[in-house]
Protein backbone atom coordinates (compact mmCIF):
# COMPACT_ATOMS: atom_id res chain seq x y z
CA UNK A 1 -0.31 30.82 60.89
CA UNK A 2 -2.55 27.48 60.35
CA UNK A 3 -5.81 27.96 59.02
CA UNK A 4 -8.50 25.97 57.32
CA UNK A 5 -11.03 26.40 54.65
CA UNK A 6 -14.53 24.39 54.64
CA UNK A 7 -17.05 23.80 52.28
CA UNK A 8 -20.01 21.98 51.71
CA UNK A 9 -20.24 19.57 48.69
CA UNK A 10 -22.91 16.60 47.53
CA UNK A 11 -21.39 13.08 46.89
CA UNK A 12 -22.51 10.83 44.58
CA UNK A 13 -25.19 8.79 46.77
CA UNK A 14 -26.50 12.96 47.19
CA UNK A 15 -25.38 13.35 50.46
CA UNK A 16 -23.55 16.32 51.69
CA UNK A 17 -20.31 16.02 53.02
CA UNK A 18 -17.86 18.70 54.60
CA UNK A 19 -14.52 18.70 53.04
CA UNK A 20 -11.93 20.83 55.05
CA UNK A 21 -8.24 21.63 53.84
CA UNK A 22 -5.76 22.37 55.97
CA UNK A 23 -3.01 25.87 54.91
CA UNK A 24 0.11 27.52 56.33
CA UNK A 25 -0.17 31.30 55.70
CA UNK A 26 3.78 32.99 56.42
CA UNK A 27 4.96 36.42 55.41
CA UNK A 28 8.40 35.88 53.60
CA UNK A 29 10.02 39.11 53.47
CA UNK A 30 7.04 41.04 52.95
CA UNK A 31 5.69 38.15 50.71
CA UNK A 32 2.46 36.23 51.34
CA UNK A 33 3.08 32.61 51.22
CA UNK A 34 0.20 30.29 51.38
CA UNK A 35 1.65 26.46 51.60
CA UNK A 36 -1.22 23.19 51.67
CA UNK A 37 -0.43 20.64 54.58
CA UNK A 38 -2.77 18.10 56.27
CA UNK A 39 -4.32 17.96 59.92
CA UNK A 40 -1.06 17.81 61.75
CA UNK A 41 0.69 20.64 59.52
CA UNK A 42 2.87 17.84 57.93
CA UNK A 43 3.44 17.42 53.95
CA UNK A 44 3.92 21.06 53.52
CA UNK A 45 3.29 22.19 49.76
CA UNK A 46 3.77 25.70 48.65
CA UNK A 47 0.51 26.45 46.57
CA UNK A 48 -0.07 30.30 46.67
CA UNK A 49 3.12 33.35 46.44
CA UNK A 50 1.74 36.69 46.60
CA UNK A 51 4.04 39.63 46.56
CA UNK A 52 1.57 42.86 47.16
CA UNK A 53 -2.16 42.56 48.82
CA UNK A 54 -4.44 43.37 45.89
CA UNK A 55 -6.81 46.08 46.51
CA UNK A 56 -10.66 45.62 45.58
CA UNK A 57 -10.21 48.96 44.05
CA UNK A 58 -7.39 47.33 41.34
CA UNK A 59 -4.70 49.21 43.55
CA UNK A 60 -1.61 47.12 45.25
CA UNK A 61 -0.48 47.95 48.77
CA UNK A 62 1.92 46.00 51.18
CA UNK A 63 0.74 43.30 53.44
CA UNK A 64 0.20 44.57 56.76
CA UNK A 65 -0.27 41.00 58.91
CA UNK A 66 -0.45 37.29 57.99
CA UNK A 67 -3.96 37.33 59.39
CA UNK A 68 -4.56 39.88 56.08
CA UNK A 69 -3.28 37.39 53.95
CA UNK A 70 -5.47 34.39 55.21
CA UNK A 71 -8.71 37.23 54.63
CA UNK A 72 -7.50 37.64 50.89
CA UNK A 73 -6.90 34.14 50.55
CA UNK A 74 -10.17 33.06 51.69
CA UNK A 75 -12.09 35.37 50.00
CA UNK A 76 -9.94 34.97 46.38
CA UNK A 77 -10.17 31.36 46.79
């Protein structure tokens, strides 16, 4: 599943700019895998491997759907 992450950040003439970056979330055999690419999903680069969806409660279950792997990552990032 592609996905992207934006934020907001001030140059150095104190202008803001948007910066987005560009992910590939999979499920690997019950494994999250988060991988970095650019616009076209090209120059894949594995960046995130996450065996169990961490609980906010310190608890570990399995990942359910890609979809809740690109929430965690999002949020954790």
């Amino acid at each position: 599943m592609n996905f992207t992450i934006e934020k907001t950040v001030t140059d150095e003439s104190g202008a803001s700019i948007t910066l987005v970056d560009h992910f590939i979330a999979t499920l690997n055999g019950g494994v999250a895998e988060i991988s970095s690419c650019d616009d076209k999903g090209a120059n894949i680069v594995l960046v995130c491997v996450q065996p169990w969806n961490p609980k906010g409660d310190g608890t570990r279950a399995e990942w359910a759907t890609v979809e809740e792997v690109v929430d965690w990552f999002k949020t954790s990032r």
